[in-house]
C-alpha atoms as a PDB file:
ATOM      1  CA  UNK A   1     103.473 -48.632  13.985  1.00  0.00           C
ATOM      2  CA  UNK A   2     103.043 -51.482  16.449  1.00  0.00           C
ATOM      3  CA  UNK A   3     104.596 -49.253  19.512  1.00  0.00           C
ATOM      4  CA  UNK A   4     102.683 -46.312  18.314  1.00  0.00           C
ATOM      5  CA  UNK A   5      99.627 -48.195  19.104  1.00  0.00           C
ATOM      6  CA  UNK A   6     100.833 -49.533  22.133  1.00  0.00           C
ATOM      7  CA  UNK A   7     101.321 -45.511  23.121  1.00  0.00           C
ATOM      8  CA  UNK A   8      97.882 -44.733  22.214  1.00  0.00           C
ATOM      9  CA  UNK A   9      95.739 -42.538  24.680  1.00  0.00           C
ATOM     10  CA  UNK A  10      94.393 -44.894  27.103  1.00  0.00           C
ATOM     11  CA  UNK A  11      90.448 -45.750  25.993  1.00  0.00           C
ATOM     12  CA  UNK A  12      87.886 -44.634  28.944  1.00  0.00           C
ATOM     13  CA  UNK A  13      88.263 -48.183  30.175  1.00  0.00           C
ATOM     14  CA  UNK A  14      91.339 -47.594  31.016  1.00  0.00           C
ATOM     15  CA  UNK A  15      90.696 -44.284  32.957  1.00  0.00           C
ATOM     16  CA  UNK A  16      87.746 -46.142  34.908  1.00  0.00           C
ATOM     17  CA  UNK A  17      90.205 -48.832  36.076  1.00  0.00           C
ATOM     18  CA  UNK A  18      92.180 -46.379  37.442  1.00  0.00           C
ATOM     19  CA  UNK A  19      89.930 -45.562  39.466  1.00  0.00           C
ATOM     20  CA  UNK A  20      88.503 -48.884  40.527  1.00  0.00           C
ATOM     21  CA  UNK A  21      90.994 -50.257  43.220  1.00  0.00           C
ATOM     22  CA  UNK A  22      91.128 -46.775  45.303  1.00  0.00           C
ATOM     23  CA  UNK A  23      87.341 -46.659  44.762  1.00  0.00           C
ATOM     24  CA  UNK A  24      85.254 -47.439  47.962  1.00  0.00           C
ATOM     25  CA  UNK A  25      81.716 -46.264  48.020  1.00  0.00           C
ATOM     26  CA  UNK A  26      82.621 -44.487  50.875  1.00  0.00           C
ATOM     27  CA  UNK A  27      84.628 -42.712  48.269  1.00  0.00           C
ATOM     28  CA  UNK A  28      82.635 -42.571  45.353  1.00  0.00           C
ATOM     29  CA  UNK A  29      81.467 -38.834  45.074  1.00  0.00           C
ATOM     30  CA  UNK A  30      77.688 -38.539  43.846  1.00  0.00           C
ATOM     31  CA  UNK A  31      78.018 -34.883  44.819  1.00  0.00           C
ATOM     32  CA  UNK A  32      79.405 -34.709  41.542  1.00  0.00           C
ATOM     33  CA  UNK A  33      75.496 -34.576  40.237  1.00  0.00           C
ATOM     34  CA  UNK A  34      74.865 -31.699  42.222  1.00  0.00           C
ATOM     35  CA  UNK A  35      77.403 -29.315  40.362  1.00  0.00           C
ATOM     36  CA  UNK A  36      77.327 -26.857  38.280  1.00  0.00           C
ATOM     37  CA  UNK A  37      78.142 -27.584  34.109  1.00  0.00           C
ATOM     38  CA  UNK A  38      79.443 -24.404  33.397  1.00  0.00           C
ATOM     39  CA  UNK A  39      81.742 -23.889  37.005  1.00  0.00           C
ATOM     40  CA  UNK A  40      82.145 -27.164  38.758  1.00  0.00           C
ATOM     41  CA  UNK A  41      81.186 -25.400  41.827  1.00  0.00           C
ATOM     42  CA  UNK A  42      78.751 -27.148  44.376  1.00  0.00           C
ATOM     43  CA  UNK A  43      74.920 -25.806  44.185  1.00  0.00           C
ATOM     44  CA  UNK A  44      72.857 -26.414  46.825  1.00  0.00           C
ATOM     45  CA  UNK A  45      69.827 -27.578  45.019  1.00  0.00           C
ATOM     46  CA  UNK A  46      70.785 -30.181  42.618  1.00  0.00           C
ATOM     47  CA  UNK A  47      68.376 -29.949  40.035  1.00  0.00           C
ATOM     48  CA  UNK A  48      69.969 -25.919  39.502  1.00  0.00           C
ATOM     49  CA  UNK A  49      68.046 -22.726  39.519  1.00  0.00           C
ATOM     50  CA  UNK A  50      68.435 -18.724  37.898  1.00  0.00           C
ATOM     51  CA  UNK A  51      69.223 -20.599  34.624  1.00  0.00           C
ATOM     52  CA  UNK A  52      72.323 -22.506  36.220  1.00  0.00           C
ATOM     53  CA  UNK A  53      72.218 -26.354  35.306  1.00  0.00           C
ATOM     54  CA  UNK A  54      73.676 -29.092  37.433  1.00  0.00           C
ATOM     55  CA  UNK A  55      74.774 -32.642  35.811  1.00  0.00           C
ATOM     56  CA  UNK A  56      71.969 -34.178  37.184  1.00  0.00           C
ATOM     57  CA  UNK A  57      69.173 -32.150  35.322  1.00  0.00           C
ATOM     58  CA  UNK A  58      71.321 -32.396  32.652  1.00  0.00           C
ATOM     59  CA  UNK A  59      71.211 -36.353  32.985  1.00  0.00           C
ATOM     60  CA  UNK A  60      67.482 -36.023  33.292  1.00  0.00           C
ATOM     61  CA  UNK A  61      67.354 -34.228  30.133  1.00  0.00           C
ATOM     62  CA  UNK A  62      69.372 -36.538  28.703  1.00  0.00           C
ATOM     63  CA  UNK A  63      66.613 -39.154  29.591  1.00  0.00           C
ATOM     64  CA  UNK A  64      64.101 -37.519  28.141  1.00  0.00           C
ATOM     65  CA  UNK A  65      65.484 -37.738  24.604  1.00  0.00           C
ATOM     66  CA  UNK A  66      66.516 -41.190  25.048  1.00  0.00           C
ATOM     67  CA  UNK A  67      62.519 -41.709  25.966  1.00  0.00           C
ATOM     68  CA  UNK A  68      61.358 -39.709  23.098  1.00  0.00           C
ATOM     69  CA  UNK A  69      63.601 -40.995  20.780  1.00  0.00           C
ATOM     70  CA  UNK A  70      62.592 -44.686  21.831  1.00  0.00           C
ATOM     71  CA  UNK A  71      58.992 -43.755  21.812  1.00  0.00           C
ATOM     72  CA  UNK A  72      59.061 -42.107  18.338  1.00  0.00           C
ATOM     73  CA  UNK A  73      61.123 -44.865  16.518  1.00  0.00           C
ATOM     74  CA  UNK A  74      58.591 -47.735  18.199  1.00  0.00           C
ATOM     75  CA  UNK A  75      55.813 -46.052  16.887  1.00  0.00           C
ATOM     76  CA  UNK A  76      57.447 -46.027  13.263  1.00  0.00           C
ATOM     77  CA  UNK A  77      58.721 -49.419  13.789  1.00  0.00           C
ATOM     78  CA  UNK A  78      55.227 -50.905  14.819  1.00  0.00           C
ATOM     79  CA  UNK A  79      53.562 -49.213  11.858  1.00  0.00           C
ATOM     80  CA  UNK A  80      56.237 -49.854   9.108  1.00  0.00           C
ATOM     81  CA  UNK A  81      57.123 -53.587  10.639  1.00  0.00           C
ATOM     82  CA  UNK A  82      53.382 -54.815  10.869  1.00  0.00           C
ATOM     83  CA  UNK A  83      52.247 -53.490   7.734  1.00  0.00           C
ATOM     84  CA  UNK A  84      55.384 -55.542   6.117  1.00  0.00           C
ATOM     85  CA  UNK A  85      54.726 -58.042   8.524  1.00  0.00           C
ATOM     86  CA  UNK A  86      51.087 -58.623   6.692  1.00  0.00           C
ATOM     87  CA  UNK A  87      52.460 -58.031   3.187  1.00  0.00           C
ATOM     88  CA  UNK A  88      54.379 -61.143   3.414  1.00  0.00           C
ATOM     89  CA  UNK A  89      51.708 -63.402   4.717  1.00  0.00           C
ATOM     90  CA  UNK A  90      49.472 -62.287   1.416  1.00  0.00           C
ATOM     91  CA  UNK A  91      48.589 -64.403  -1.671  1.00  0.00           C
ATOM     92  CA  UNK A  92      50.203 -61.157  -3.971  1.00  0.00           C
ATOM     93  CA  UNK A  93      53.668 -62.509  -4.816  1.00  0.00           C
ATOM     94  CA  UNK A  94      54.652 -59.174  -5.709  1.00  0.00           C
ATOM     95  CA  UNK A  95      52.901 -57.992  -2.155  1.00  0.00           C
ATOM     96  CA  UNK A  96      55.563 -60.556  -0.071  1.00  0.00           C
ATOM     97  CA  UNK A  97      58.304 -59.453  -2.693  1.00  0.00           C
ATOM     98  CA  UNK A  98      57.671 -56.080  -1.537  1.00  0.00           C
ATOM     99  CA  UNK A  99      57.518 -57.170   1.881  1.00  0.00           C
ATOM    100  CA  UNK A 100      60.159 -59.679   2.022  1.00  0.00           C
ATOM    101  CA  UNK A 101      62.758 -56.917   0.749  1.00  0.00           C
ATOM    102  CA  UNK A 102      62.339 -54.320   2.817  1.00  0.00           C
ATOM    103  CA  UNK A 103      63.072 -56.849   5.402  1.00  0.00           C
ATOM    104  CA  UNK A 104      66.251 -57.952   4.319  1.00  0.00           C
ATOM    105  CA  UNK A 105      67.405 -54.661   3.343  1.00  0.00           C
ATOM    106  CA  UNK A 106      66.946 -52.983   6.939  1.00  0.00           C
ATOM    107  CA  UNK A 107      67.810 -56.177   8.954  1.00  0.00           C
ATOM    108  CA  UNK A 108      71.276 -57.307   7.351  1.00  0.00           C
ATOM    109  CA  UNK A 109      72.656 -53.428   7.931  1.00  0.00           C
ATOM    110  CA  UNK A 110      74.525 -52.325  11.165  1.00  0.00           C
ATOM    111  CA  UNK A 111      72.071 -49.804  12.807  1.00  0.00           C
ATOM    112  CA  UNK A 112      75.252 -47.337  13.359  1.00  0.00           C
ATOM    113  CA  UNK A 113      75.946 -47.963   9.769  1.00  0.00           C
ATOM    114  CA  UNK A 114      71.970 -47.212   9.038  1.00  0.00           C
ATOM    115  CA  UNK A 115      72.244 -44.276  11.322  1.00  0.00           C
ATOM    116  CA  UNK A 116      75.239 -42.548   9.314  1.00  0.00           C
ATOM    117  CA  UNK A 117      73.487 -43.324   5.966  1.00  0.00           C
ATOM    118  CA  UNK A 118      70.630 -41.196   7.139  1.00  0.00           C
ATOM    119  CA  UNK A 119      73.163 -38.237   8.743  1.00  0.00           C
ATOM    120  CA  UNK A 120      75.112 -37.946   5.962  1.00  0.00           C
ATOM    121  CA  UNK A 121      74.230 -39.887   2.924  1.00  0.00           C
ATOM    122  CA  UNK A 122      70.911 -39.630   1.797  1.00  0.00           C
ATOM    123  CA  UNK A 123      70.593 -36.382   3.196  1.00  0.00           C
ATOM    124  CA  UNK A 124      72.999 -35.723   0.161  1.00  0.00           C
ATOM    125  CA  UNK A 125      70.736 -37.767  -2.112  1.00  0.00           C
ATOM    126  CA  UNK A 126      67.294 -36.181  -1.032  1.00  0.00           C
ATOM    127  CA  UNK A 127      68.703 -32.319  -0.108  1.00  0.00           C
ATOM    128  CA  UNK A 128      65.079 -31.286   0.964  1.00  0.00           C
ATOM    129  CA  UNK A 129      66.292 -34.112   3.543  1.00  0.00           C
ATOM    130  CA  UNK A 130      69.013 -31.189   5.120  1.00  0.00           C
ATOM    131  CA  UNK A 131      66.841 -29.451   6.518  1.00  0.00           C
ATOM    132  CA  UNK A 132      65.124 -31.952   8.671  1.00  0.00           C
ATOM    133  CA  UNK A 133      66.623 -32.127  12.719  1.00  0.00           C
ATOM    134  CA  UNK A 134      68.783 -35.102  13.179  1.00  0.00           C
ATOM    135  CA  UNK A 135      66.317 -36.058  16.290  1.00  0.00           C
ATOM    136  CA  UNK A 136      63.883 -36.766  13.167  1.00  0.00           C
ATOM    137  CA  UNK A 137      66.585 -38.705  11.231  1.00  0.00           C
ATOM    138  CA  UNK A 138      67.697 -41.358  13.735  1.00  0.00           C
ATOM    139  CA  UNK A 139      63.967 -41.853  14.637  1.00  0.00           C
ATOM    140  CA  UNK A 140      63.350 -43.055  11.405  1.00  0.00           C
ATOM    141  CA  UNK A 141      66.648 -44.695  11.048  1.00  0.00           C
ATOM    142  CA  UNK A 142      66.483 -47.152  14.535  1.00  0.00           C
ATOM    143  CA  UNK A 143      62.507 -47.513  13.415  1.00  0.00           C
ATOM    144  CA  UNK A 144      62.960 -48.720  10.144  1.00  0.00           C
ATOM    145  CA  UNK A 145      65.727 -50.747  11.540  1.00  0.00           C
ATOM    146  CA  UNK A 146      63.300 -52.578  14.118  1.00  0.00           C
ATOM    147  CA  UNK A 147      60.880 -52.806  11.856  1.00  0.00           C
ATOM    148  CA  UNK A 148      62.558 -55.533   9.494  1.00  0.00           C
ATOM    149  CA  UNK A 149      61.942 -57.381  13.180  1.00  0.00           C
ATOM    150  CA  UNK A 150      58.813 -56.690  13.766  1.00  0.00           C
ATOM    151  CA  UNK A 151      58.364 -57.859  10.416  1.00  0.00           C
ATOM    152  CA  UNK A 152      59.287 -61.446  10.569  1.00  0.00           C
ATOM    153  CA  UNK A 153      57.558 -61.338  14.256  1.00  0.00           C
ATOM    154  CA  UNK A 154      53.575 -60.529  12.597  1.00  0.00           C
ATOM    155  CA  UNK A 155      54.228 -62.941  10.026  1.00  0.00           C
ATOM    156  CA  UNK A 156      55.110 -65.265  12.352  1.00  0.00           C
ATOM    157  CA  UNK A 157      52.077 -64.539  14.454  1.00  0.00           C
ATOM    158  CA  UNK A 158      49.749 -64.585  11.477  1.00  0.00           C
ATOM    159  CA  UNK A 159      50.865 -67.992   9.800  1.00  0.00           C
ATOM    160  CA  UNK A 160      50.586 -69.807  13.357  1.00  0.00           C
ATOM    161  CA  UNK A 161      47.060 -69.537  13.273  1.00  0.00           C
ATOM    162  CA  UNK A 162      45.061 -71.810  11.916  1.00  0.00           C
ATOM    163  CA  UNK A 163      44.197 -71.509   8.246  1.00  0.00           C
ATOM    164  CA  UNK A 164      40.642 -72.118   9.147  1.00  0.00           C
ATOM    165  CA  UNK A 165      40.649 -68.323  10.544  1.00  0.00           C
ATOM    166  CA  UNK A 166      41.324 -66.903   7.009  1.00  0.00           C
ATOM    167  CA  UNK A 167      38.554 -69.476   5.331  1.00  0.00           C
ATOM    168  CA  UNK A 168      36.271 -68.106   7.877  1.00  0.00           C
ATOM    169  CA  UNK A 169      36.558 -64.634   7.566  1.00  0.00           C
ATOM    170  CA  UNK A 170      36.168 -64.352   3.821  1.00  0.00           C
ATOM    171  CA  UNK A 171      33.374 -67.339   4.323  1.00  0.00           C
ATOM    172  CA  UNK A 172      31.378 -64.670   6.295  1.00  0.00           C
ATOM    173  CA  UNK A 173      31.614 -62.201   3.234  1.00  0.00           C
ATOM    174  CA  UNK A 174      34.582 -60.493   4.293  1.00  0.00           C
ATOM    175  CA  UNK A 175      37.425 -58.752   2.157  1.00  0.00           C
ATOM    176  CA  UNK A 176      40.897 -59.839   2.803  1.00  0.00           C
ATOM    177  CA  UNK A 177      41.581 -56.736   3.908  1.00  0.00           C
ATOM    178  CA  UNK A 178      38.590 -56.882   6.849  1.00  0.00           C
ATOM    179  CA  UNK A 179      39.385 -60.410   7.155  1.00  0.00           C
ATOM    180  CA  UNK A 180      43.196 -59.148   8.444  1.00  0.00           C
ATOM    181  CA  UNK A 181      41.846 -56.542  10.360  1.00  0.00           C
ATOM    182  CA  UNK A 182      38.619 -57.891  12.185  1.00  0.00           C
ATOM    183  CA  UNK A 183      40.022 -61.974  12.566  1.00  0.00           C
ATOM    184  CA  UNK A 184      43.669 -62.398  11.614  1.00  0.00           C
ATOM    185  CA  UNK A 185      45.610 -59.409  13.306  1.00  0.00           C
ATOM    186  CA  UNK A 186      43.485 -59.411  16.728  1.00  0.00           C
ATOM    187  CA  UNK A 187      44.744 -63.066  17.537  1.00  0.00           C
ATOM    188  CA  UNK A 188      48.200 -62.607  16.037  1.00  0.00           C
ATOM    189  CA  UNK A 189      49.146 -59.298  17.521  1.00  0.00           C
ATOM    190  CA  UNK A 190      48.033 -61.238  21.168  1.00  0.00           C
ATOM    191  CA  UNK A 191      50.509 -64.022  20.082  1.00  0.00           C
ATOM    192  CA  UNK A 192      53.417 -62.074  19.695  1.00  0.00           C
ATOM    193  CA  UNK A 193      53.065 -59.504  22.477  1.00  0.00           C
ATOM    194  CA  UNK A 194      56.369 -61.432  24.226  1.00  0.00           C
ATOM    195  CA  UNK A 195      58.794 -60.537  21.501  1.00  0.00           C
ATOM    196  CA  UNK A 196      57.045 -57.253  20.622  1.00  0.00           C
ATOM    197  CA  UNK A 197      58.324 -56.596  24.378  1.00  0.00           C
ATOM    198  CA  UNK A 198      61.648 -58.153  23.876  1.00  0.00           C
ATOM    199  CA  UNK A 199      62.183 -55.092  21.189  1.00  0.00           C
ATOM    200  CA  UNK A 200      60.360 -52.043  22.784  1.00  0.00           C
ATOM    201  CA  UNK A 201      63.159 -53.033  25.501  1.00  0.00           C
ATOM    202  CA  UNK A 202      66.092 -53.249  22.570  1.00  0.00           C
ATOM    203  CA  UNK A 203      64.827 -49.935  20.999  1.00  0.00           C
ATOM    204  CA  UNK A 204      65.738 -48.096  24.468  1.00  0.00           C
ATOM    205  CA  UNK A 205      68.646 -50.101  24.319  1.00  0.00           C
ATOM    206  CA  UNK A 206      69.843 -48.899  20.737  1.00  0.00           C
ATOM    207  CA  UNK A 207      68.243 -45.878  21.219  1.00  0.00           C
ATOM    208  CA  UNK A 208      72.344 -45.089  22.274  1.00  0.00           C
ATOM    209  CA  UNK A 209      73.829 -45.047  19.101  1.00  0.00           C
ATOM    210  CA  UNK A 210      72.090 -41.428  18.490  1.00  0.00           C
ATOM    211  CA  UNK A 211      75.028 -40.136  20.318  1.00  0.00           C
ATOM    212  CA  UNK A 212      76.507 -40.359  17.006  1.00  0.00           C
ATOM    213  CA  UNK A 213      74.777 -37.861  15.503  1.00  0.00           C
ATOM    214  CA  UNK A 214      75.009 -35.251  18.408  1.00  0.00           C
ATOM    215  CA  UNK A 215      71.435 -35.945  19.919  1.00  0.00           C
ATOM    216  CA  UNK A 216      71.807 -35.183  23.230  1.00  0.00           C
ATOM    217  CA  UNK A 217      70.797 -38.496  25.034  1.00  0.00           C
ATOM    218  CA  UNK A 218      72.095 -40.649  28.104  1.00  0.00           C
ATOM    219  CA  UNK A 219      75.272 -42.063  26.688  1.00  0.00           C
ATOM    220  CA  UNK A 220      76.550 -38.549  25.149  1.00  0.00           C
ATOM    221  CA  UNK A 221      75.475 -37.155  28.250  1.00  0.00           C
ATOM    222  CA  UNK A 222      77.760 -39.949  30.117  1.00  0.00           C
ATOM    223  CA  UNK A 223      80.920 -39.479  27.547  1.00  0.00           C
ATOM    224  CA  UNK A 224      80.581 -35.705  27.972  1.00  0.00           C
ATOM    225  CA  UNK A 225      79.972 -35.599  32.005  1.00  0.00           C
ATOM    226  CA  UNK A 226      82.729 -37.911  32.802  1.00  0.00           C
ATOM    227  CA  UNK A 227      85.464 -36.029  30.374  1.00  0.00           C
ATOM    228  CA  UNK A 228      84.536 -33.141  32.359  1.00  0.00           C
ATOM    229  CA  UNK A 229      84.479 -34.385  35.908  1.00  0.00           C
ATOM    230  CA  UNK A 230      86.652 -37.778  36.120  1.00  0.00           C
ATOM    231  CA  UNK A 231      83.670 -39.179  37.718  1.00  0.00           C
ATOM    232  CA  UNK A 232      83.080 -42.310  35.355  1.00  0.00           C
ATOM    233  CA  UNK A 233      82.085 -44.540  37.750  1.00  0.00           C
ATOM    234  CA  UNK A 234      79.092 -42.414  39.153  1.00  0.00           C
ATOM    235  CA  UNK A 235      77.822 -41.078  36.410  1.00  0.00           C
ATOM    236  CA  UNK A 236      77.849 -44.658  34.287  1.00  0.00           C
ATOM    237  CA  UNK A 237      76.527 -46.136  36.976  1.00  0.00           C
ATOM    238  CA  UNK A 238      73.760 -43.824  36.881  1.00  0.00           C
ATOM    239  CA  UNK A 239      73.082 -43.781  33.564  1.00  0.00           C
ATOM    240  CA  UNK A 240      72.840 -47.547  33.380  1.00  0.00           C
ATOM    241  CA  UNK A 241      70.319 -47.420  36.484  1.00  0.00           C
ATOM    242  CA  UNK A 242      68.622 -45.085  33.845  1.00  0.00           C
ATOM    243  CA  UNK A 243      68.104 -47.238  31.228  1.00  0.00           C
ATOM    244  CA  UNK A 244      67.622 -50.035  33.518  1.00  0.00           C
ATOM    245  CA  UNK A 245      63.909 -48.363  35.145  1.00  0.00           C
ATOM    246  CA  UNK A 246      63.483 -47.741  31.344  1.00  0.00           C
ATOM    247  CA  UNK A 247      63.848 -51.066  29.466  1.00  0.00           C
ATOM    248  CA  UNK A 248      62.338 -52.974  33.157  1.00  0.00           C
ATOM    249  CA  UNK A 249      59.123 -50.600  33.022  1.00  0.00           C
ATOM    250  CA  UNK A 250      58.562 -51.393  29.540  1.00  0.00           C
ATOM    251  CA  UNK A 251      59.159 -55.065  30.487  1.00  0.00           C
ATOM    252  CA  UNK A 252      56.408 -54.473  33.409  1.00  0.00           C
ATOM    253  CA  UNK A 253      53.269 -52.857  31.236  1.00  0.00           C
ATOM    254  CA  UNK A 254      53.593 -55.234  28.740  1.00  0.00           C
ATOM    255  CA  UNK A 255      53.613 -58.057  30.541  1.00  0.00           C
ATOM    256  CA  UNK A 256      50.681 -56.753  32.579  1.00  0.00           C
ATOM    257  CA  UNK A 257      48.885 -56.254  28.832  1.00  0.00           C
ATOM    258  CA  UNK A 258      49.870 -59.554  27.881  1.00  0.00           C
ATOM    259  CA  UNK A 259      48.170 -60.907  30.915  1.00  0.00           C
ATOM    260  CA  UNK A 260      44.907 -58.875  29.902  1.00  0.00           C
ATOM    261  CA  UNK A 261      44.713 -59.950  26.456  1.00  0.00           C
ATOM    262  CA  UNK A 262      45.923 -63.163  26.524  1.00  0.00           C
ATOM    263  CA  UNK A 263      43.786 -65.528  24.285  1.00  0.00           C
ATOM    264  CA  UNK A 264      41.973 -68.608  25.826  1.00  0.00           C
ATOM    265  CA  UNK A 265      44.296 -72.136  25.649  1.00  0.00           C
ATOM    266  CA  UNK A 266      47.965 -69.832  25.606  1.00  0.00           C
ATOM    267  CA  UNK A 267      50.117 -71.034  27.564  1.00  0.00           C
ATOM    268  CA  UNK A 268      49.255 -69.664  30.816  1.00  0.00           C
ATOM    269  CA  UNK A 269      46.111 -68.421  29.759  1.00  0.00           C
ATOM    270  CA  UNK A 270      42.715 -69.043  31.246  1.00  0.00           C
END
């Protein structure tokens, strides 16, 4: 058994370390981006044309369903996480049960492992489930999963401010539920803007496990491209420029909000 594994086919790593002392970038071939999928023939325009597709509008399209899967699941995770989030700062018991739970369950769960559950288990569970597109599954799989963060990152916004806030609010003749929305949550979402960042860059980041489940995104575009052209170094090189500009951008327009909305005596602010 133990030589058997020793014999195993070598891992990817393995192939791209081949390739790493006889690779110059003299040598490195980014040609390969301008081929054709179907021939491995060189095209002269590298984004294709007549229907023909060349590995780099394939990588493009790849990014595209990395973005709209990140996009998608932050929107679910923002939703779900804040409205958990405020659940567990309430006086209901049963409320930050509720709350409380949901965060446990979807933060103490592998994502891949959360991802497969909603592929193949509860799919089985909930048939009508079948018929949904697996784009639609993992969405809801890396949201929920980010939203157990988000969770723990609204409460923590709403209980650092000062209990006075709450008094006032409901003072005024407020509800609890206006005094969230019109004095607590305006203050606390500007407080935790910096880790609210921290995971719109993760979701792009995990957004990769959906290779799992055959959506066609950067890293199963990377796999697939280098089994068929050898080229591992150049296209993981670009795909990690990829979701580099990705995760950096986000990193960029929220800090620039963050900046804008910042409440007077932050840190920093004015």
């Amino acid at each position: 058994m133990r030589a058997r594994r020793r014999n195993a086919p070598r891992s990817l790593f393995c192939r791209l370390q081949q390739q790493a002392p006889e690779a110059s970038l003299s040598a490195w071939e980014w040609q390969v981006f301008c081929k054709n999928t179907a021939t491995g023939e060189q095209m002269a325009g590298c984004l294709g044309s007549g229907g023909d597709i060349t590995y780099l509008s394939w990588m493009l399209s790849a990014w595209g369903w990395t973005l709209s899967v990140s996009v998608f699941a932050l929107i679910v995770a923002l939703v779900v996480g804040s409205l958990m989030g405020i659940l567990r700062t309430t006086p209901n018991k049963w409320l930050v049960a509720l709350g409380t739970s949901w965060t446990e369950l979807f933060r103490n769960i592998p994502l891949l492992v959360q991802i497969f559950l909603w592929y193949h288990v509860i799919p089985a569970l909930i048939p009508p489930l079948k018929e949904v597109p697996s784009f639609f599954l993992v969405v809801l799989g890396l949201g929920f999963f980010t939203s157990a963060r988000i969770s723990e990152q609204v409460k923590a916004g709403i209980l650092a401010l000062p209990k006075g806030q709450r008094y006032a609010g409901l003072a005024v003749g407020f509800t609890l539920p206006q005094t969230y929305r019109y004095v607590l949550l305006p203050m606390a979402f500007r407080i935790v803007i910096p880790p609210l960042t921290s995971e719109s860059m993760n979701i792009i980041k995990n957004s990769s496990v959906a290779f799992a489940v055959s959506i066609a995104e950067l890293t199963m575009f990377a796999m697939q491209a280098q089994e068929e052209t050898s080229r591992g170094i150049e296209i993981y090189l670009a795909v990690s420029l990829l979701y580099f500009v990705s995760a950096f951008s986000v990193n960029r327009v929220a800090a620039f909000i963050e900046q804008k909305v910042r409440l007077p005596g932050m840190i920093g602010g004015k």
